[in-house]
C-alpha atoms as a PDB file:
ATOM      1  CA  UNK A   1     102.356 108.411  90.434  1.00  0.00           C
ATOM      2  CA  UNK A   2     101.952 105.438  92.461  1.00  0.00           C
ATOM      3  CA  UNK A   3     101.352 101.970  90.601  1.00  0.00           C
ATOM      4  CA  UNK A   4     101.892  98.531  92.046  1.00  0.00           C
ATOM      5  CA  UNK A   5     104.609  95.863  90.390  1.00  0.00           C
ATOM      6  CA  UNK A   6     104.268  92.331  89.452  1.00  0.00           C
ATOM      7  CA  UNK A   7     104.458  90.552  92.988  1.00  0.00           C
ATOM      8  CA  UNK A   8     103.214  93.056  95.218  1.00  0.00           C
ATOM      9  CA  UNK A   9     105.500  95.729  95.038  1.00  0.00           C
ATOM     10  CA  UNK A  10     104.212  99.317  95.614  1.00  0.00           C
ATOM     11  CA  UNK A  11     106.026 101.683  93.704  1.00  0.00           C
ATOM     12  CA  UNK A  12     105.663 105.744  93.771  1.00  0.00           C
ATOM     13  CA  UNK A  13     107.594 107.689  90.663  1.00  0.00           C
ATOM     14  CA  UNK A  14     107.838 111.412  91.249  1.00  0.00           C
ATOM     15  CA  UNK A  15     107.934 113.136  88.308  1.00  0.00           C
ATOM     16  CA  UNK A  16     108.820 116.780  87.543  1.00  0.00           C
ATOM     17  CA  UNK A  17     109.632 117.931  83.952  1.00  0.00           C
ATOM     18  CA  UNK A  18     111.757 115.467  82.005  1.00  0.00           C
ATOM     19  CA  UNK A  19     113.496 113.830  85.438  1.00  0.00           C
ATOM     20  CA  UNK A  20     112.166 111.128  87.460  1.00  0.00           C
ATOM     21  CA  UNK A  21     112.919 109.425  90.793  1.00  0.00           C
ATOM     22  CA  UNK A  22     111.653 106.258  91.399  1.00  0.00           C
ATOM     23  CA  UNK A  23     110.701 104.894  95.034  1.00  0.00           C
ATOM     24  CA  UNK A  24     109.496 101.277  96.250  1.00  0.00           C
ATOM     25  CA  UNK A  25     107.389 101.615  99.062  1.00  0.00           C
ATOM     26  CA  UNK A  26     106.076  98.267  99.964  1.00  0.00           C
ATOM     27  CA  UNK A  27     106.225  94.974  99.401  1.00  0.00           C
ATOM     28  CA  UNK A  28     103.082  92.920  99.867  1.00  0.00           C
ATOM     29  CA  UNK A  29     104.349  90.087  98.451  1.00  0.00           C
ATOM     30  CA  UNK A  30     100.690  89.494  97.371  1.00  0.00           C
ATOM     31  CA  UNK A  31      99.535  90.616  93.530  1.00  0.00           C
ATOM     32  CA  UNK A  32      97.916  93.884  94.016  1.00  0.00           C
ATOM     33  CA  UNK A  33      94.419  94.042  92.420  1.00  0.00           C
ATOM     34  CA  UNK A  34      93.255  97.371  92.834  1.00  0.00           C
ATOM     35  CA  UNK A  35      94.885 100.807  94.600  1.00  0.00           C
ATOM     36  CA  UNK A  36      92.239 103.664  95.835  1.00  0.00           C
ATOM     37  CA  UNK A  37      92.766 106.944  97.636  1.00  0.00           C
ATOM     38  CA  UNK A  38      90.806 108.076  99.689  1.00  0.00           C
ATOM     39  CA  UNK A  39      88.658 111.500  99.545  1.00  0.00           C
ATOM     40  CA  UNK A  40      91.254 113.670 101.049  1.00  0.00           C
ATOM     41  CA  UNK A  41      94.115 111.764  99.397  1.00  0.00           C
ATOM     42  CA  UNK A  42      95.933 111.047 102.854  1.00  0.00           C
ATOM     43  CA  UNK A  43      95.784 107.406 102.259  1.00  0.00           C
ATOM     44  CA  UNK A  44      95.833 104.405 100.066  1.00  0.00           C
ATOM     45  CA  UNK A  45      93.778 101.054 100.081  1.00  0.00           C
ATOM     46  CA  UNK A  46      96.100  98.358  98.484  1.00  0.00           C
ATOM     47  CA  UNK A  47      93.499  95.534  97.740  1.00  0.00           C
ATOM     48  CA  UNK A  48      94.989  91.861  96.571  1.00  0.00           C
ATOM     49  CA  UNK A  49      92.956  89.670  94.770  1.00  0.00           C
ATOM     50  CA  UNK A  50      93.555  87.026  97.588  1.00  0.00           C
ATOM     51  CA  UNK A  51      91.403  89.153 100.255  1.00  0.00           C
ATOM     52  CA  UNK A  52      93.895  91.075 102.302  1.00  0.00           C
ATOM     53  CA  UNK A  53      93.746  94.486 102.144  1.00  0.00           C
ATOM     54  CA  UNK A  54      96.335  97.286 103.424  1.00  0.00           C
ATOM     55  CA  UNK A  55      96.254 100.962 104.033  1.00  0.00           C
ATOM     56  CA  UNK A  56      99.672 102.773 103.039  1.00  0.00           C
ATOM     57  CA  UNK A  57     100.021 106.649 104.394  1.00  0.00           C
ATOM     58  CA  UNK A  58     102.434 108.379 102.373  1.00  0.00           C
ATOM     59  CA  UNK A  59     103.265 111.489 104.328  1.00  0.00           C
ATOM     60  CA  UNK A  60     103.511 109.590 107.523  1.00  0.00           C
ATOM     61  CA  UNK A  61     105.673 106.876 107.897  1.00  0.00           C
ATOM     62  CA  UNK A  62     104.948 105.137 105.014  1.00  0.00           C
ATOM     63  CA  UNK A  63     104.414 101.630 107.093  1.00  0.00           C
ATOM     64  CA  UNK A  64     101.803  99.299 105.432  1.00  0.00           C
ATOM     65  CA  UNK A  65      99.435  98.113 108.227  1.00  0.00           C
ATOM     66  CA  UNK A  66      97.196  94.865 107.422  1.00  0.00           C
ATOM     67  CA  UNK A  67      93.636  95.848 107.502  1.00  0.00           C
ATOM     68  CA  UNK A  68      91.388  92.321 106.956  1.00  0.00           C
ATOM     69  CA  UNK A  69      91.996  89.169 105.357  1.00  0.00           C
ATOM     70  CA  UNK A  70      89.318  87.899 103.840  1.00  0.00           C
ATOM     71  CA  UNK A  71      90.926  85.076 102.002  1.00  0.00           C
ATOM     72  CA  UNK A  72      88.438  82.315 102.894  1.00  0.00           C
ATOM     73  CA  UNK A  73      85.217  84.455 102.295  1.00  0.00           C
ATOM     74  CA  UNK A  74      85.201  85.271  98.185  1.00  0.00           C
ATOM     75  CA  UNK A  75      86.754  88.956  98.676  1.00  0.00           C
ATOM     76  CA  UNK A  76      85.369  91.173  95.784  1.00  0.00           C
ATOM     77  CA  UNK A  77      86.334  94.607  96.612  1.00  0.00           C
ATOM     78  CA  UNK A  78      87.166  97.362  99.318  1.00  0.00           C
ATOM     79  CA  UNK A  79      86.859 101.310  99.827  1.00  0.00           C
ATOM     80  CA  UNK A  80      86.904 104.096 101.599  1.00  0.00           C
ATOM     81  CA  UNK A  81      83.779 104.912 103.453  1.00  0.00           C
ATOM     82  CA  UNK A  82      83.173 108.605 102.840  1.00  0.00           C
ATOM     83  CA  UNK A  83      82.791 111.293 104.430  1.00  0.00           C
ATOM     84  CA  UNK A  84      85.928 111.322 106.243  1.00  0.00           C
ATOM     85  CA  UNK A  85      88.718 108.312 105.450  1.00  0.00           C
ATOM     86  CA  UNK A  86      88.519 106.592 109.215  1.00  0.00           C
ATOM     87  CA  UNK A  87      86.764 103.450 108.157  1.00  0.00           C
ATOM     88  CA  UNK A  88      86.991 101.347 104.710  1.00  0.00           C
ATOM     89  CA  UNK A  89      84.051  98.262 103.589  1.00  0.00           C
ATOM     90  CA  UNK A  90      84.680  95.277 102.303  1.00  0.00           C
ATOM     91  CA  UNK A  91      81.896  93.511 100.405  1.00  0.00           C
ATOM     92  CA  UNK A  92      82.094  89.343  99.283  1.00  0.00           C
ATOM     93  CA  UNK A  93      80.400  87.165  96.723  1.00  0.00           C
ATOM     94  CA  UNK A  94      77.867  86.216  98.944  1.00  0.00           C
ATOM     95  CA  UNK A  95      76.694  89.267  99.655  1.00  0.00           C
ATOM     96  CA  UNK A  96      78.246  90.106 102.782  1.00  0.00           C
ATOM     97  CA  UNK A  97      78.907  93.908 103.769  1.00  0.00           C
ATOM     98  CA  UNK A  98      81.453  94.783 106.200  1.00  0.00           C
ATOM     99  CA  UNK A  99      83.064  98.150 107.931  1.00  0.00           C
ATOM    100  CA  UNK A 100      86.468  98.363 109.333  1.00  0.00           C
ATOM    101  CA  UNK A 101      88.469 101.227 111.121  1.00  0.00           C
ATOM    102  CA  UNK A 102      91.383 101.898 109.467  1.00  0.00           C
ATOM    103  CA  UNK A 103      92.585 103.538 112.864  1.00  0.00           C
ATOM    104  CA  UNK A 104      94.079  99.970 113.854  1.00  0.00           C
ATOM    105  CA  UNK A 105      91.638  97.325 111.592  1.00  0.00           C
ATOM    106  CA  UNK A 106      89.439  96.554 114.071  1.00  0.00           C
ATOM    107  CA  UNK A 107      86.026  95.114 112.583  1.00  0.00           C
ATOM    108  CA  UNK A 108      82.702  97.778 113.497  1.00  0.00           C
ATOM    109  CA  UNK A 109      79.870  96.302 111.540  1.00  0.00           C
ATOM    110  CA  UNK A 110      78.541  93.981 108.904  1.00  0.00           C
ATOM    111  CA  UNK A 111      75.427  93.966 106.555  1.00  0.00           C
ATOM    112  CA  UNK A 112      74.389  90.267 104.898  1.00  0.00           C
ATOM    113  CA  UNK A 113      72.668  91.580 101.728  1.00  0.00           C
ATOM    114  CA  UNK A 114      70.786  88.108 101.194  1.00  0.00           C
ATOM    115  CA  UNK A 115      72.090  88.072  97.909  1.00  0.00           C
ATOM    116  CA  UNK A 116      75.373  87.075  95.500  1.00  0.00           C
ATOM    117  CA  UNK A 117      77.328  90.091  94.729  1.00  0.00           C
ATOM    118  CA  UNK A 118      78.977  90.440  91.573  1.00  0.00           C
ATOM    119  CA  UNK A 119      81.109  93.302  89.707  1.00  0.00           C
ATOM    120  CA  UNK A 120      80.615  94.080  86.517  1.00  0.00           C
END
């Protein structure tokens, strides 16, 4: 079970009957909006509601590696681009699509949808 703390902490509990060990992973030291896996559960997105977003790999290392900050374009949300779990997009208020590798962060692409983006 991984959930993220007050702060920015990313914290995995493995749990097996009635015991319990408790891990911290990472600490963003940003508040953590959102956490998503991706299709083949090898990774994790750690998205903060100030536009940075992180990829976590659990069976690797475990190092957190700074995707994209987004902080001065009105970040709304990120995820996995599927098939596969090489490249994550980021989409912003105004409407503005992008793709990143989450080899090393590099930007590939973006798409300006002509339109304000909201979630609902």
């Amino acid at each position: 079970l991984y959930f993220s703390a007050q702060g920015g902490i990313l914290i995995f509990y493995h749990i097996k009957d009635l015991q319990y060990e408790m891990k911290i992973c990472a600490d963003i030291s940003q508040p953590i909006s959102s956490l998503i896996f991706s299709p083949d559960y090898t990774s994790l997105l750690l998205v903060t509601d100030q536009g940075t977003v992180y990829s976590y790999k659990p069976a690797h290392s475990g190092e957190v590696v700074k995707l994209l900050d987004t902080s001065s374009s009105c970040f709304l949300a990120a995820d996995f681009l599927t098939p596969g779990n090489n490249y994550c997009v980021s989409v912003t208020i105004s409407g503005e699509v992008q793709v990143w590798s989450l080899e090393d962060g590099t930007f590939l692409s973006k798409l300006n949808l002509g339109i304000e983006v909201h979630v609902t």
